[in-house]
C-alpha atoms as a PDB file:
ATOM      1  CA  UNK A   1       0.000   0.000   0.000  1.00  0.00           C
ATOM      2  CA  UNK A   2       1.448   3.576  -1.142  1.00  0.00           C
ATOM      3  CA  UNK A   3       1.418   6.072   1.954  1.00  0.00           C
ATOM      4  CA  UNK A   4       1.138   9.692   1.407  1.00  0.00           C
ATOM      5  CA  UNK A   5       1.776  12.543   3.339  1.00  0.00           C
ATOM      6  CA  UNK A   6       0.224  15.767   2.119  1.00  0.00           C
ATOM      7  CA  UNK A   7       2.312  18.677   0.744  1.00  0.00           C
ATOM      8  CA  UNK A   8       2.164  21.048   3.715  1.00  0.00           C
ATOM      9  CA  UNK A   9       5.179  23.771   4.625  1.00  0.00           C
ATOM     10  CA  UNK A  10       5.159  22.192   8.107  1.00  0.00           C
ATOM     11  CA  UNK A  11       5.311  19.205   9.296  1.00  0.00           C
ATOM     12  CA  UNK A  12       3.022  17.081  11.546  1.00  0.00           C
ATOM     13  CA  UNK A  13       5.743  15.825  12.826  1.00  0.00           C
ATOM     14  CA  UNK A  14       6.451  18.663  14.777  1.00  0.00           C
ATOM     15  CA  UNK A  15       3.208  18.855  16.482  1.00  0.00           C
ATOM     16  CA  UNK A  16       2.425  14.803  16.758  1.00  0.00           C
ATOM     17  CA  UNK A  17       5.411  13.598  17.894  1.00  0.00           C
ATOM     18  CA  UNK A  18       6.074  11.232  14.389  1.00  0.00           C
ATOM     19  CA  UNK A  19       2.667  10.036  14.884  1.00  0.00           C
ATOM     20  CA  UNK A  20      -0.216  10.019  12.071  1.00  0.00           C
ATOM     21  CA  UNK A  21       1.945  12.414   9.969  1.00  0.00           C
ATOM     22  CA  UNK A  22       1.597   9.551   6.793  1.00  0.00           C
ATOM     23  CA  UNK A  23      -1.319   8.529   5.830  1.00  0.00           C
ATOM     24  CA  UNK A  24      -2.689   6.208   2.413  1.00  0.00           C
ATOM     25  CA  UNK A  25      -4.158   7.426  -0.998  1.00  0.00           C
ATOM     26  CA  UNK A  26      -7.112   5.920   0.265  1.00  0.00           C
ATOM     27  CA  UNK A  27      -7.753   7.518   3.835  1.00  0.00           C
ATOM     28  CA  UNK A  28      -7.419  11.216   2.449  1.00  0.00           C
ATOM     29  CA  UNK A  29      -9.476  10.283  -0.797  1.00  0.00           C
ATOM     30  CA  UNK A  30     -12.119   9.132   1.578  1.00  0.00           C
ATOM     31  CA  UNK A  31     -11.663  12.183   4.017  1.00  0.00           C
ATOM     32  CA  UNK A  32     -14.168  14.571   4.709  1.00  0.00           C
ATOM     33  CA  UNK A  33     -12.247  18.306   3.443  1.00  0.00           C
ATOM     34  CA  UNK A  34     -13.764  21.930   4.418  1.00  0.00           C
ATOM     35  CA  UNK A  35     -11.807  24.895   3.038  1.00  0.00           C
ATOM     36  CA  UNK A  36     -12.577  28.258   4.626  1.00  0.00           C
ATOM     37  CA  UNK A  37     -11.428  31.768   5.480  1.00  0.00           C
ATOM     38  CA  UNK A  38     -11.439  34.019   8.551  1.00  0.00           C
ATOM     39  CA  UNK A  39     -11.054  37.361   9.174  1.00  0.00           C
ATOM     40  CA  UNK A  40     -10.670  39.889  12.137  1.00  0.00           C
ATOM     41  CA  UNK A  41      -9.926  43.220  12.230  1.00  0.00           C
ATOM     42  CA  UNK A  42      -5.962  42.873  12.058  1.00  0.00           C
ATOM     43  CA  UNK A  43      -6.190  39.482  10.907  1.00  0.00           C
ATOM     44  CA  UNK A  44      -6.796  37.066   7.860  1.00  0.00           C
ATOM     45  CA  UNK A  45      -6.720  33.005   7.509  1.00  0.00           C
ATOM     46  CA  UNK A  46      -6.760  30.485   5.186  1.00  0.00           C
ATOM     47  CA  UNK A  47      -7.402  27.146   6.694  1.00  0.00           C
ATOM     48  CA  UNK A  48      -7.945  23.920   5.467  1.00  0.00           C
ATOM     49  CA  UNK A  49      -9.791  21.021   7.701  1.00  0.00           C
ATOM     50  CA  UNK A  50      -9.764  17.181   7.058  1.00  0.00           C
ATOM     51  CA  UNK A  51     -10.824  14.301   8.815  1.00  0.00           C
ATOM     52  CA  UNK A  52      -9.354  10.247   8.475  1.00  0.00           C
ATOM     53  CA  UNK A  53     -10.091   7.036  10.292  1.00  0.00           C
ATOM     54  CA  UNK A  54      -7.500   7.909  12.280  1.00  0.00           C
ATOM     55  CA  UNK A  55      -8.130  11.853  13.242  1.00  0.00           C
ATOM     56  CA  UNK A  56      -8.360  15.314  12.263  1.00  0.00           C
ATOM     57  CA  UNK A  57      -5.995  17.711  10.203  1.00  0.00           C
ATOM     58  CA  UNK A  58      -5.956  21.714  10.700  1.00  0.00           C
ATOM     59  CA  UNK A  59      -3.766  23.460   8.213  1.00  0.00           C
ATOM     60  CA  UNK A  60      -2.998  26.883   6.570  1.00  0.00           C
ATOM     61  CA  UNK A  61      -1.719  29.925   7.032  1.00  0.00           C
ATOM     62  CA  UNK A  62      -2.473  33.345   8.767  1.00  0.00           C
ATOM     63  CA  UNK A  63      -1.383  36.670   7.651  1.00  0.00           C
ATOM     64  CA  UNK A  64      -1.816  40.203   9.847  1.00  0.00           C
ATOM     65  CA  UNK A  65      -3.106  42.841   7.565  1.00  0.00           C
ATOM     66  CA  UNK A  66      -3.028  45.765   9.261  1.00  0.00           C
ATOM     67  CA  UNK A  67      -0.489  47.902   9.756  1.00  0.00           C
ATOM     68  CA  UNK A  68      -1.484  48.685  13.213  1.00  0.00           C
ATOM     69  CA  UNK A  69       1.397  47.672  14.980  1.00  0.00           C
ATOM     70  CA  UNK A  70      -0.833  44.368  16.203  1.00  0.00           C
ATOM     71  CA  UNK A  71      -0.399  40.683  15.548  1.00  0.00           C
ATOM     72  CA  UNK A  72      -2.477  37.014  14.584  1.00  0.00           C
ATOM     73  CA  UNK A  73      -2.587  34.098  15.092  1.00  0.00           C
ATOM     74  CA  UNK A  74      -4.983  30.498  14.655  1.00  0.00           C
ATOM     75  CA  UNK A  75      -5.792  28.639  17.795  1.00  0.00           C
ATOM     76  CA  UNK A  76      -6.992  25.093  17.389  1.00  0.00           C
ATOM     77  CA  UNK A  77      -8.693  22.688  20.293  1.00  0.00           C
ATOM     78  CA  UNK A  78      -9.682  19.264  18.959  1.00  0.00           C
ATOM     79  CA  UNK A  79     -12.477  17.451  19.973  1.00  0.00           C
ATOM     80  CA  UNK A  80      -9.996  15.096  22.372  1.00  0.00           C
ATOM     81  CA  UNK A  81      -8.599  18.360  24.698  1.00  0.00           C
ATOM     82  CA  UNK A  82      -5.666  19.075  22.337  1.00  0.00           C
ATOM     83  CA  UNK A  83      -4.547  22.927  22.059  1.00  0.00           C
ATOM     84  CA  UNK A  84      -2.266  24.068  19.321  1.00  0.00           C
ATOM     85  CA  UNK A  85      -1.559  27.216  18.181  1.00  0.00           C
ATOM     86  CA  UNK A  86       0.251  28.800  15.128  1.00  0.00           C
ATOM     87  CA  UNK A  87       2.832  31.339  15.760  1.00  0.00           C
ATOM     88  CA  UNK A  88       2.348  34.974  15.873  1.00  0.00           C
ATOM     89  CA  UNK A  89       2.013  36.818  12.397  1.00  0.00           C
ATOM     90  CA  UNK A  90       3.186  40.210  12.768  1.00  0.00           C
ATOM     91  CA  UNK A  91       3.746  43.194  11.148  1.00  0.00           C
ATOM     92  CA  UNK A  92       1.207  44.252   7.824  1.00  0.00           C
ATOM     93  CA  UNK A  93       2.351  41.475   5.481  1.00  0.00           C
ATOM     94  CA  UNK A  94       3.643  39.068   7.807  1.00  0.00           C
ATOM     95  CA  UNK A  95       2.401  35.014   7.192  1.00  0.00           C
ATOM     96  CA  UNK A  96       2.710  32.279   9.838  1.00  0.00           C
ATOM     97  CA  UNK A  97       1.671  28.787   8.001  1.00  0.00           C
ATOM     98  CA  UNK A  98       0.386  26.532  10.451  1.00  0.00           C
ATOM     99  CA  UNK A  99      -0.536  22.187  10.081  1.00  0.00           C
ATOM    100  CA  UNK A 100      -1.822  20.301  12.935  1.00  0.00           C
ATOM    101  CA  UNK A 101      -3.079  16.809  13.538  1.00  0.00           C
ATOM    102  CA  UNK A 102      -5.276  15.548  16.106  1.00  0.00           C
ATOM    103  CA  UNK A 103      -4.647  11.535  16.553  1.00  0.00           C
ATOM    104  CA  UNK A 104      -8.420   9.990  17.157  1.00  0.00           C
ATOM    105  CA  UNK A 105     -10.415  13.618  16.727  1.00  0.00           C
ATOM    106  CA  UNK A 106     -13.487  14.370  14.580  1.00  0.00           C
ATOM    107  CA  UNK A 107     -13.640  17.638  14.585  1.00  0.00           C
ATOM    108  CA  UNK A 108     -11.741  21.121  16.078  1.00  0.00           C
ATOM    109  CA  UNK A 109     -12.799  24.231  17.215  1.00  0.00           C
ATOM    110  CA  UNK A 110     -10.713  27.074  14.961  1.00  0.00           C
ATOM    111  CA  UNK A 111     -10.397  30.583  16.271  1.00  0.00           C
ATOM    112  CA  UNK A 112      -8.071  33.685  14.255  1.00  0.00           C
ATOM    113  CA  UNK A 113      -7.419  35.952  17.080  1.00  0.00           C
ATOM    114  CA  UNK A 114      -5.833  39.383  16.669  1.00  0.00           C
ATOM    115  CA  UNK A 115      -4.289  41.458  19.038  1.00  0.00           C
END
């Protein structure tokens, strides 16, 4: 069986430890996929949501749009208790891509804050 690991900037790796960063043709053909976008004053996302057999994948990217001097960033709390959060964006311009993978979730709460 061919394993595939989608062509995200970051790696699940980082945030799972090794764990449920590969997964088959088949599990992400048969996924369930929602592309989105969110926006707060200061603040803009792109984000990306799948779900396997095996759990739930946030990915994307945030951007701070504002030349206010703020900052953003994506928070993400799976259905199982697991926080993640991307990094701070700042300064007008500024993009902080983000992937993270919830091992057993079915879904995840997403939030863009700005401050």
């Amino acid at each position: 069986m061919t394993r595939y690991t989608p062509p995200e900037k970051a790696s699940a790796r980082s945030d799972a430890g090794g764990r449920g960063a590969d997964h088959t043709m088949e599990e992400v053909m048969a996924s369930s996929c929602q592309n989105y976008s969110m926006h707060v004053p200061g603040g803009y996302a792109a984000i990306t949501e799948y779900r396997l057999p095996s759990g739930a994948r946030v990915l994307g990217w945030v951007e701070d749009d504002d030349a206010n001097g703020g900052c953003a960033k994506v928070e993400v709390l799976f259905d199982t208790g697991q926080y993640n959060s991307s990094r701070w964006a700042c300064h007008e311009g500024d993009r902080a891509v983000f992937s993270f993978w919830g091992p057993g979730a079915v879904s995840a709460l997403v939030h863009l804050r700005a401050a």
